[in-house]
PDB file of N, CA and C in Angstrom:
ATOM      1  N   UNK A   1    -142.611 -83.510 104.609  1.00  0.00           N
ATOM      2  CA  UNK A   1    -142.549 -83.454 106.047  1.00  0.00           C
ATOM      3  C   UNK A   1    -142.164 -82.059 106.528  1.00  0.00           C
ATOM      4  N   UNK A   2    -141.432 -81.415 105.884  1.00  0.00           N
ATOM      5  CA  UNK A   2    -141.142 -80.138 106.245  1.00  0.00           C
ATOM      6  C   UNK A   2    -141.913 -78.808 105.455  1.00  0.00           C
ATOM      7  N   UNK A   3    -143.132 -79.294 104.937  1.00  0.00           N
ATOM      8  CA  UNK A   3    -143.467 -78.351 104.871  1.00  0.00           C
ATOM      9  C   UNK A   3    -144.876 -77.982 105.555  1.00  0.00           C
ATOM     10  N   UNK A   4    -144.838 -76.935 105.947  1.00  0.00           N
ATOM     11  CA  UNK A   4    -146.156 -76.338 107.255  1.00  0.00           C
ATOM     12  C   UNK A   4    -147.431 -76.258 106.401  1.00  0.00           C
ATOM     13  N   UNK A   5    -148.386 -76.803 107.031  1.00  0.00           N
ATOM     14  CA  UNK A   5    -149.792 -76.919 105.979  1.00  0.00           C
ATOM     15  C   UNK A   5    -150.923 -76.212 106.967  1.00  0.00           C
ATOM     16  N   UNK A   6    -151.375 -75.121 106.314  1.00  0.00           N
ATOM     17  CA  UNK A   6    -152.742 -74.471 107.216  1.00  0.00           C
ATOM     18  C   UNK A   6    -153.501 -75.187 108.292  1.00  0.00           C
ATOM     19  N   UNK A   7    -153.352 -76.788 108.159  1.00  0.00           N
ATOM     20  CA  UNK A   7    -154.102 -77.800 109.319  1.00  0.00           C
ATOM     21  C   UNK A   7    -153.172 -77.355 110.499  1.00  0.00           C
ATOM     22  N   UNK A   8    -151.887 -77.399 110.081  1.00  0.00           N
ATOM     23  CA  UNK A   8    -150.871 -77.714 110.913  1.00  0.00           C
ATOM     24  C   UNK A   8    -151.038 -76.037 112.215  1.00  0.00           C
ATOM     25  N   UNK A   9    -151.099 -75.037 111.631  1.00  0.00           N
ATOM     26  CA  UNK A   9    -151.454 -73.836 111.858  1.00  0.00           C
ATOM     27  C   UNK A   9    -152.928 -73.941 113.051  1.00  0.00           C
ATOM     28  N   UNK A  10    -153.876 -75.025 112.395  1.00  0.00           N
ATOM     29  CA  UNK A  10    -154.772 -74.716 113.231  1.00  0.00           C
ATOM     30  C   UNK A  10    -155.157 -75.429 114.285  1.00  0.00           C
ATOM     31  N   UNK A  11    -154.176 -76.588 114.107  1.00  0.00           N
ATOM     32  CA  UNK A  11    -154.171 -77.292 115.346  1.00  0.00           C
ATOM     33  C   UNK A  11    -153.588 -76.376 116.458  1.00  0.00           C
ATOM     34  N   UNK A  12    -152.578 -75.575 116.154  1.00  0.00           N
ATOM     35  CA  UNK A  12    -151.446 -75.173 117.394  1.00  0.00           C
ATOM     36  C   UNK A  12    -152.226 -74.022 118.009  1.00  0.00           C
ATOM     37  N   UNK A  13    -153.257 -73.345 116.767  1.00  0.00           N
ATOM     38  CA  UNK A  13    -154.116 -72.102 117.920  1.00  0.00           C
ATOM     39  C   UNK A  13    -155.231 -73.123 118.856  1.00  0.00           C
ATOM     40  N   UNK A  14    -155.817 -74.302 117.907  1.00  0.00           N
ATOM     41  CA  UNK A  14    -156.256 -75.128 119.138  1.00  0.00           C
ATOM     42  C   UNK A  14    -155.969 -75.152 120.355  1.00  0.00           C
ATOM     43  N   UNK A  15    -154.737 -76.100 120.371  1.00  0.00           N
ATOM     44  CA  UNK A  15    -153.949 -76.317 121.757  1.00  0.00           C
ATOM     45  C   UNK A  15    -153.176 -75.210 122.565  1.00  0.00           C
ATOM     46  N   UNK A  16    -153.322 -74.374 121.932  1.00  0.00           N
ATOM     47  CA  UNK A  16    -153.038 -72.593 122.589  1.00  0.00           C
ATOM     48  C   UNK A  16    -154.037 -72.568 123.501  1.00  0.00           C
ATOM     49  N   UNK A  17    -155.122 -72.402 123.073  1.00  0.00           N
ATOM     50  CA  UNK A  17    -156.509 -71.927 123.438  1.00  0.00           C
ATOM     51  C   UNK A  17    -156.755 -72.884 124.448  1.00  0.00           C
ATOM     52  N   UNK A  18    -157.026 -73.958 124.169  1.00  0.00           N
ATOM     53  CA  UNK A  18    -157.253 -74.903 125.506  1.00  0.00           C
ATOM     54  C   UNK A  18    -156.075 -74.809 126.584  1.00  0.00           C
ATOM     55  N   UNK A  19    -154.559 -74.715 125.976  1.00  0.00           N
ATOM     56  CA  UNK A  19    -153.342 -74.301 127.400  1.00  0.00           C
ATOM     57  C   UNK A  19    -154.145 -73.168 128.257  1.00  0.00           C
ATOM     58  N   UNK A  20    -153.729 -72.105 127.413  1.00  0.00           N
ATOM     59  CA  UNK A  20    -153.577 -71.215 128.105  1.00  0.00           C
ATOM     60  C   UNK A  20    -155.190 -70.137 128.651  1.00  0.00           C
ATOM     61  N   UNK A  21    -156.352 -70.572 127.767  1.00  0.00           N
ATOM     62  CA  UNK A  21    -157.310 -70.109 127.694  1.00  0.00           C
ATOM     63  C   UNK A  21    -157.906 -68.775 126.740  1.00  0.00           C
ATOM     64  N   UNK A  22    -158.334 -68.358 126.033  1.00  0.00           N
ATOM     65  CA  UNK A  22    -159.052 -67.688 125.011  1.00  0.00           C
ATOM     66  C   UNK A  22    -158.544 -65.826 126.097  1.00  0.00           C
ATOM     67  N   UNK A  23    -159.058 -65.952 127.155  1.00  0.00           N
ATOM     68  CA  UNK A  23    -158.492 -64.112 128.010  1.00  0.00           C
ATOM     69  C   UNK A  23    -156.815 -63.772 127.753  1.00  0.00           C
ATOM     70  N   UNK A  24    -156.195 -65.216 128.171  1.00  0.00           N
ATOM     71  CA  UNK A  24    -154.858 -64.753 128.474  1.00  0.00           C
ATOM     72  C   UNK A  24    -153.920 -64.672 127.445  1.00  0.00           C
ATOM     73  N   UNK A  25    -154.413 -65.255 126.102  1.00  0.00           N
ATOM     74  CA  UNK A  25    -153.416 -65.124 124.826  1.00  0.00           C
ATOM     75  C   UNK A  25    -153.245 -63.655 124.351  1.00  0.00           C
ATOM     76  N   UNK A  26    -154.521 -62.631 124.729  1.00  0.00           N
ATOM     77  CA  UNK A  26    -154.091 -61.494 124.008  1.00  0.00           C
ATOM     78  C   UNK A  26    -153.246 -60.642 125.235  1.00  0.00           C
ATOM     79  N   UNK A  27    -153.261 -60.820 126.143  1.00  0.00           N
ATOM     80  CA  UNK A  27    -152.262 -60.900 127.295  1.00  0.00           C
ATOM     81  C   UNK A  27    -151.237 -60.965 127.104  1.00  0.00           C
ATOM     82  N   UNK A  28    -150.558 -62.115 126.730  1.00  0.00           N
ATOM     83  CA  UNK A  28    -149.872 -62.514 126.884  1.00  0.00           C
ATOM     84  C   UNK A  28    -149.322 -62.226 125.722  1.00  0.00           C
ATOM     85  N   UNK A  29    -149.820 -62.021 124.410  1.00  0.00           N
ATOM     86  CA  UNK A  29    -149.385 -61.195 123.167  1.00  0.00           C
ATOM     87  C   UNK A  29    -148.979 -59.835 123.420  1.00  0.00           C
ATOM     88  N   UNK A  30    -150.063 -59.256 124.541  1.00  0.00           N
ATOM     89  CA  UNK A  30    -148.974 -57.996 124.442  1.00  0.00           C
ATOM     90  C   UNK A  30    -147.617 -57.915 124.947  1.00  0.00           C
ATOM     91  N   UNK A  31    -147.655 -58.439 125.860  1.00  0.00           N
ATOM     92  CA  UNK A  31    -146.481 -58.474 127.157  1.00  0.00           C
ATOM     93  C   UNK A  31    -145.070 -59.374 126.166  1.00  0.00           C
ATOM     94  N   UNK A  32    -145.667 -59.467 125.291  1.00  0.00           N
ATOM     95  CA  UNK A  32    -144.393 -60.279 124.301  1.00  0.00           C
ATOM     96  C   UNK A  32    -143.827 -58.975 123.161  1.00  0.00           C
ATOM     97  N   UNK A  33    -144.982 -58.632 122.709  1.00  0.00           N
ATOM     98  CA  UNK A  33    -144.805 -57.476 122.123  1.00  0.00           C
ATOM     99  C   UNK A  33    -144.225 -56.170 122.814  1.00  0.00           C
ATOM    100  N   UNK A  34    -144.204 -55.736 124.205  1.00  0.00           N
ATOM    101  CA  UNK A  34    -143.404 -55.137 124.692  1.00  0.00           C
ATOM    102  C   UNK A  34    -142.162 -55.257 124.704  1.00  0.00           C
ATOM    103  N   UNK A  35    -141.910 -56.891 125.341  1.00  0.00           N
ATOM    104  CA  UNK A  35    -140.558 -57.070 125.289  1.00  0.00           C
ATOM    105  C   UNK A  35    -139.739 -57.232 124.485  1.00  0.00           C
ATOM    106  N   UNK A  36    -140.020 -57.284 123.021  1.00  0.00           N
ATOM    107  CA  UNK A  36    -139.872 -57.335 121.895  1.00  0.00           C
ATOM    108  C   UNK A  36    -139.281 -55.565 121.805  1.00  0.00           C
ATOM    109  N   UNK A  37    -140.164 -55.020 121.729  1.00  0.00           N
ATOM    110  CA  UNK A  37    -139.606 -53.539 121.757  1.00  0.00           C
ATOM    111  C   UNK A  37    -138.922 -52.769 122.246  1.00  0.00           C
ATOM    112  N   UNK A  38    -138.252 -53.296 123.712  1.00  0.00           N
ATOM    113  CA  UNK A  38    -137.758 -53.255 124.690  1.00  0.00           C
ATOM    114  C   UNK A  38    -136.450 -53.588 124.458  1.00  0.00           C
ATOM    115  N   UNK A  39    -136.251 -54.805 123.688  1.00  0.00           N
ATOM    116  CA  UNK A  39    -135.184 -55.411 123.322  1.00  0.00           C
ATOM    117  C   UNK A  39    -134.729 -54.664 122.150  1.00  0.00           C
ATOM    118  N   UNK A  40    -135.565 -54.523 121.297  1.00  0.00           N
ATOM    119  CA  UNK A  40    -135.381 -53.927 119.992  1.00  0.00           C
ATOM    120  C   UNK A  40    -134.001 -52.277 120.334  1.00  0.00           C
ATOM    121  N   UNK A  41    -134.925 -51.556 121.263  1.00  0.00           N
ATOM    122  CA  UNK A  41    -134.627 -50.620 121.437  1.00  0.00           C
ATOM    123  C   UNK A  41    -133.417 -50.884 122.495  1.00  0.00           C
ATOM    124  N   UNK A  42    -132.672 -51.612 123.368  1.00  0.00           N
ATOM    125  CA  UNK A  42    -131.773 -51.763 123.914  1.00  0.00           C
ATOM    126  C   UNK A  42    -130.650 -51.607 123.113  1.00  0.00           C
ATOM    127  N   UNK A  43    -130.689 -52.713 122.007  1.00  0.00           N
ATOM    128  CA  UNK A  43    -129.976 -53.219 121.452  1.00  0.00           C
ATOM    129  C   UNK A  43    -129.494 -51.728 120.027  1.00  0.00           C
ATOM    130  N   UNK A  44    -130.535 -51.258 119.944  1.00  0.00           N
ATOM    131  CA  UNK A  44    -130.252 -50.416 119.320  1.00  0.00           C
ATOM    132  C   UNK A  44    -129.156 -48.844 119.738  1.00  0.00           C
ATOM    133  N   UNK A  45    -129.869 -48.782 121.071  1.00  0.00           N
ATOM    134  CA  UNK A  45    -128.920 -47.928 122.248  1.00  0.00           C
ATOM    135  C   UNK A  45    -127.451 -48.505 122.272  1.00  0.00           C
ATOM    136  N   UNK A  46    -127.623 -49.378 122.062  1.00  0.00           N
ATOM    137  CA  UNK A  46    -126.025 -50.617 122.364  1.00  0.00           C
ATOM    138  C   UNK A  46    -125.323 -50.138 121.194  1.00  0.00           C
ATOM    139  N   UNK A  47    -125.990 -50.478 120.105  1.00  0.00           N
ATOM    140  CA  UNK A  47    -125.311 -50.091 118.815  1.00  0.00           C
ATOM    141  C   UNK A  47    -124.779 -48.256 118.870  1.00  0.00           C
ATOM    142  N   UNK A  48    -125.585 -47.728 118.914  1.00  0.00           N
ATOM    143  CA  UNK A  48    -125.263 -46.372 118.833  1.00  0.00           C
ATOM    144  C   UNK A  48    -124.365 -45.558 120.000  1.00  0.00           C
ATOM    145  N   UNK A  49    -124.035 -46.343 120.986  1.00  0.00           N
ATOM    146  CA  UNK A  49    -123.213 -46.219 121.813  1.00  0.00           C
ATOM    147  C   UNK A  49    -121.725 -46.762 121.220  1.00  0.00           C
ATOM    148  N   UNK A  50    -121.960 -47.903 120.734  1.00  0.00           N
ATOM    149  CA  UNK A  50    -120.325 -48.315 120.149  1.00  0.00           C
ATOM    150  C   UNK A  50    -120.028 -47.587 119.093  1.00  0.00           C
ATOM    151  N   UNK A  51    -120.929 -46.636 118.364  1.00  0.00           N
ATOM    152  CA  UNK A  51    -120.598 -45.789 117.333  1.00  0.00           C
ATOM    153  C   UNK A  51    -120.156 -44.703 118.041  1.00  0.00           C
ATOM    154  N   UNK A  52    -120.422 -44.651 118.832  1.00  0.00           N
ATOM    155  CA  UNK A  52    -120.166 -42.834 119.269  1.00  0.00           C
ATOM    156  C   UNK A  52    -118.453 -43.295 120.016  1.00  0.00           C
ATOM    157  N   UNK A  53    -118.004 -44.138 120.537  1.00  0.00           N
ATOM    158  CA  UNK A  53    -117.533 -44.430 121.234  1.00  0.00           C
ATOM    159  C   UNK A  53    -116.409 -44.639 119.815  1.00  0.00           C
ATOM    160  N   UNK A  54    -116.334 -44.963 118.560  1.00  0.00           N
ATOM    161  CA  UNK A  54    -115.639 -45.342 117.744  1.00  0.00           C
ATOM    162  C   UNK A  54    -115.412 -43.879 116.590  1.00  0.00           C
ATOM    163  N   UNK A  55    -116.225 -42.879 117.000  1.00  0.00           N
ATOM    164  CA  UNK A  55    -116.537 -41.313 116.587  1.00  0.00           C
ATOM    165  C   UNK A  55    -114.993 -40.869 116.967  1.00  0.00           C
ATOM    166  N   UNK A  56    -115.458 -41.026 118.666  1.00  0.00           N
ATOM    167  CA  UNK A  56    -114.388 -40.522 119.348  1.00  0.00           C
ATOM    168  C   UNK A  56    -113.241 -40.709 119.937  1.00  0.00           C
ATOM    169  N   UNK A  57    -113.175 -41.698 119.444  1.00  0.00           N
ATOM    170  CA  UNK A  57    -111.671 -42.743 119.026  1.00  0.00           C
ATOM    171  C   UNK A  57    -110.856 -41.974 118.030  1.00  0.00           C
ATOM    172  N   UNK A  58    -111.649 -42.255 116.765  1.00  0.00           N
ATOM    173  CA  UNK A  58    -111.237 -41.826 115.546  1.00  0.00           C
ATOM    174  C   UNK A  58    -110.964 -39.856 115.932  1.00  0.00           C
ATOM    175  N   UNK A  59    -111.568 -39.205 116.591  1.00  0.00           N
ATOM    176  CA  UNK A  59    -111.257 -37.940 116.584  1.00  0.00           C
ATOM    177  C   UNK A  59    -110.187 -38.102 117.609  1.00  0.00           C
ATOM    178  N   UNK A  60    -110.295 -38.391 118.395  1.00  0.00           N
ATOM    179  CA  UNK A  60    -108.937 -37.854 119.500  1.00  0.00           C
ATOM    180  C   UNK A  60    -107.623 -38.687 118.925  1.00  0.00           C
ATOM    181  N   UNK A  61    -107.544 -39.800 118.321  1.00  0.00           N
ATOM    182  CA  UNK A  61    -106.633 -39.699 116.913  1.00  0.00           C
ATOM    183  C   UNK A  61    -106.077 -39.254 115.879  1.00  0.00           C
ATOM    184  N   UNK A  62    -107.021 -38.141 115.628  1.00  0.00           N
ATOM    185  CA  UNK A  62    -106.714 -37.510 114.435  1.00  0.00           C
ATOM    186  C   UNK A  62    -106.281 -35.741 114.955  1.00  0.00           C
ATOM    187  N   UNK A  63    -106.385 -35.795 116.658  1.00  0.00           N
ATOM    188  CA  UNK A  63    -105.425 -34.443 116.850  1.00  0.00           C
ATOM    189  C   UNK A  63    -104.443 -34.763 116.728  1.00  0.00           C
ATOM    190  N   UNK A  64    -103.851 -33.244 116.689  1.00  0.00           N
ATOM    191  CA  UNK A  64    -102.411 -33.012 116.033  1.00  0.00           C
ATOM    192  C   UNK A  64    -102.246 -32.010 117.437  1.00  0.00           C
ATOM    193  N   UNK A  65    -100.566 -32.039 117.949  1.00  0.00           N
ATOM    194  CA  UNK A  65    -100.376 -31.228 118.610  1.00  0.00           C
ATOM    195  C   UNK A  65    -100.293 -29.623 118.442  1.00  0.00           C
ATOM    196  N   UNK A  66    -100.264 -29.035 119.696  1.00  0.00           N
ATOM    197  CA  UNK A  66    -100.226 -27.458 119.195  1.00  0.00           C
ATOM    198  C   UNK A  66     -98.999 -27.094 118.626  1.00  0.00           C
ATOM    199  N   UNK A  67     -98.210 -26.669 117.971  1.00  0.00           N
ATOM    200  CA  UNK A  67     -97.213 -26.292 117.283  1.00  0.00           C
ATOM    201  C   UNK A  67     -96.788 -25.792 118.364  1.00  0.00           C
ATOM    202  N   UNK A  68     -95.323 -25.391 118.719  1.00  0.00           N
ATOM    203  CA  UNK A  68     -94.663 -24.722 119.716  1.00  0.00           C
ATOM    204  C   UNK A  68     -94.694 -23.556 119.366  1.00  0.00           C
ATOM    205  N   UNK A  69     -94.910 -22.584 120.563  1.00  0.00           N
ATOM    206  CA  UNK A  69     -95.135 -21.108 120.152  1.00  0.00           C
ATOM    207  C   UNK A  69     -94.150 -20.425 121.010  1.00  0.00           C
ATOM    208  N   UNK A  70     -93.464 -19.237 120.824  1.00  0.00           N
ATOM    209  CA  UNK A  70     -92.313 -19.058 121.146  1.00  0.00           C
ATOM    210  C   UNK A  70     -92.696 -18.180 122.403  1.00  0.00           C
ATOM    211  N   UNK A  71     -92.314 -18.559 123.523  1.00  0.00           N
ATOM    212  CA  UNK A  71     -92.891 -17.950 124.675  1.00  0.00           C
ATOM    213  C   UNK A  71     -91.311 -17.047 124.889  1.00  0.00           C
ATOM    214  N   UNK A  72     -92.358 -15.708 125.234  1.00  0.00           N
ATOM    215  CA  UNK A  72     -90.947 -14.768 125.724  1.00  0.00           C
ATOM    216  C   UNK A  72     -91.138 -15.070 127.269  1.00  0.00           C
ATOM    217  N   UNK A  73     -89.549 -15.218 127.244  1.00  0.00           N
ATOM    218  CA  UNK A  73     -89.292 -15.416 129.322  1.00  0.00           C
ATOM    219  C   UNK A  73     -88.548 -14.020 129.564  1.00  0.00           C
ATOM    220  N   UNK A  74     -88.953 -13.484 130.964  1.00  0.00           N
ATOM    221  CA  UNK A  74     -88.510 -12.485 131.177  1.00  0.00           C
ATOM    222  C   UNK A  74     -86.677 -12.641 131.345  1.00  0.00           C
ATOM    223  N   UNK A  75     -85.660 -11.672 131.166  1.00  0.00           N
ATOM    224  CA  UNK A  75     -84.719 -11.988 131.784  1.00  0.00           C
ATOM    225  C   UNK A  75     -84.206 -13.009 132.741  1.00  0.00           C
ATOM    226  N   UNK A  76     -83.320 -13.826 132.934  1.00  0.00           N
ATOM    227  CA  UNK A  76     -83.167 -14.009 134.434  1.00  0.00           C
ATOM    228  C   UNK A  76     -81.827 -12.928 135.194  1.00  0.00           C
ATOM    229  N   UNK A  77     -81.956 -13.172 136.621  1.00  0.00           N
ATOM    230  CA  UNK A  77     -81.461 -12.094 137.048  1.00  0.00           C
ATOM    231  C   UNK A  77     -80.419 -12.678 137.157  1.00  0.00           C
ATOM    232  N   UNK A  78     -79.223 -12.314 137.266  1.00  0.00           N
ATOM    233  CA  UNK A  78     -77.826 -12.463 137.214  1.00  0.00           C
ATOM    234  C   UNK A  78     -77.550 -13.552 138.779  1.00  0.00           C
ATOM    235  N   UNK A  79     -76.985 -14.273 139.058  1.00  0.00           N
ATOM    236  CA  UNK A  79     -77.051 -15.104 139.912  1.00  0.00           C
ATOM    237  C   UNK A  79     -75.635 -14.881 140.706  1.00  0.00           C
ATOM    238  N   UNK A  80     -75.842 -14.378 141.999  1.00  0.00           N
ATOM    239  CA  UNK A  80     -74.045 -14.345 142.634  1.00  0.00           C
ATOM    240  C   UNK A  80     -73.370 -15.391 142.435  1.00  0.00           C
ATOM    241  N   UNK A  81     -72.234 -15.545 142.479  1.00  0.00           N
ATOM    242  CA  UNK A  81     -71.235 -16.436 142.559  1.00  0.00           C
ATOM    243  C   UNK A  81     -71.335 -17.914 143.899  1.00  0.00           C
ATOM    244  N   UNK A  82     -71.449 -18.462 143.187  1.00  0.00           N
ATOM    245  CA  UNK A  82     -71.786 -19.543 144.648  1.00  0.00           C
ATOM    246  C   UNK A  82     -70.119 -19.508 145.203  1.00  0.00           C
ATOM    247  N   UNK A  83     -70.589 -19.803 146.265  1.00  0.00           N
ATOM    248  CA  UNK A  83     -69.055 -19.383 147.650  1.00  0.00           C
ATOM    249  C   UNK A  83     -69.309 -21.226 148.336  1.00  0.00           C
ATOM    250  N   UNK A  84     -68.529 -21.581 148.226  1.00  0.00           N
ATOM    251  CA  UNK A  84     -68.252 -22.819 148.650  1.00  0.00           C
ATOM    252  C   UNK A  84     -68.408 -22.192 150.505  1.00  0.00           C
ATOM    253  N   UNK A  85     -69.111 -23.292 151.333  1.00  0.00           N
ATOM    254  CA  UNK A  85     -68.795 -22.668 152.794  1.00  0.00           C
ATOM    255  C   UNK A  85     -67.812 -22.937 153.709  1.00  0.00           C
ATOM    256  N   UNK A  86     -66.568 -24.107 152.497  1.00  0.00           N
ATOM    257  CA  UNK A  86     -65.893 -24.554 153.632  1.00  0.00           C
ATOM    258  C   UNK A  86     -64.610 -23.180 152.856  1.00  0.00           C
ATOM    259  N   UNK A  87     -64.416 -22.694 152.156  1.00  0.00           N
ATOM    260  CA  UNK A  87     -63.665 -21.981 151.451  1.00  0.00           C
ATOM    261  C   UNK A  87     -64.264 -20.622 152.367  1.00  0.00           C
ATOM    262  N   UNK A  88     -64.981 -19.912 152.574  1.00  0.00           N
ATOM    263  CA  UNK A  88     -65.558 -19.027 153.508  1.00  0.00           C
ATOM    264  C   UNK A  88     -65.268 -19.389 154.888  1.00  0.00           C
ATOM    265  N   UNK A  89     -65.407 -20.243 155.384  1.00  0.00           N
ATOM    266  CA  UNK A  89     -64.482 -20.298 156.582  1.00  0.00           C
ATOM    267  C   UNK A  89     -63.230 -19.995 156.849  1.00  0.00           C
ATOM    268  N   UNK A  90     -62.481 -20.465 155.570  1.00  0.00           N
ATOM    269  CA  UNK A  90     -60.739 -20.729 155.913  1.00  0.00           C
ATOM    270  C   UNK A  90     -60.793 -18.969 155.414  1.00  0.00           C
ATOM    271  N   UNK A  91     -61.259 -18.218 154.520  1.00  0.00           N
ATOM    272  CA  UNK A  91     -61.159 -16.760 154.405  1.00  0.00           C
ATOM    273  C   UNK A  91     -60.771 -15.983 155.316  1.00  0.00           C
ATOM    274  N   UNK A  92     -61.701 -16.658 156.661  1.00  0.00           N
ATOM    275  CA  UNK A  92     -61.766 -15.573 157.849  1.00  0.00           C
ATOM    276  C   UNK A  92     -60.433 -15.996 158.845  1.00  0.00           C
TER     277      UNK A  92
END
């Protein structure tokens, strides 16, 4: 019962042919075959997108920070004495 026998094959292009008519099957073969390729190639974009995306995972993981580098600061300038203002009042 389960196994497919060449009759079985030629009944179904039969009843193809009478559905759909003898013009529209190769029609309709292509337009399957597009979408077929269509899909093919989506799916493939899909894939190679989660790779790139797992590229650059793995790299911005694997930086390392910049080492600290010893920055010269200029002097600072000597800073007056802070004067309290209620102590500057009672002065005068």
């Amino acid at each position: 019962m389960g196994a497919l026998k060449p009759w079985h094959i030629a009944v179904l292009v039969v009843v193809l042919i009478l559905l759909f008519g003898a013009k529209r099957l190769p029609d309709a073969a292509r337009s399957l075959g597009r979408s077929l390729r269509i899909i093919k190639a989506e799916t493939k974009s899909l894939a190679d997108d989660d790779r790139d995306l797992a590229e650059k995972a793995d790299a911005q993981a694997a930086r390392q920070p910049l080492p600290p580098q010893a920055v010269q600061q200029p002097p600072a300038a000597p800073q007056p004495p802070v004067v309290d203002p209620v102590h500057r009042v009672r002065d005068n």
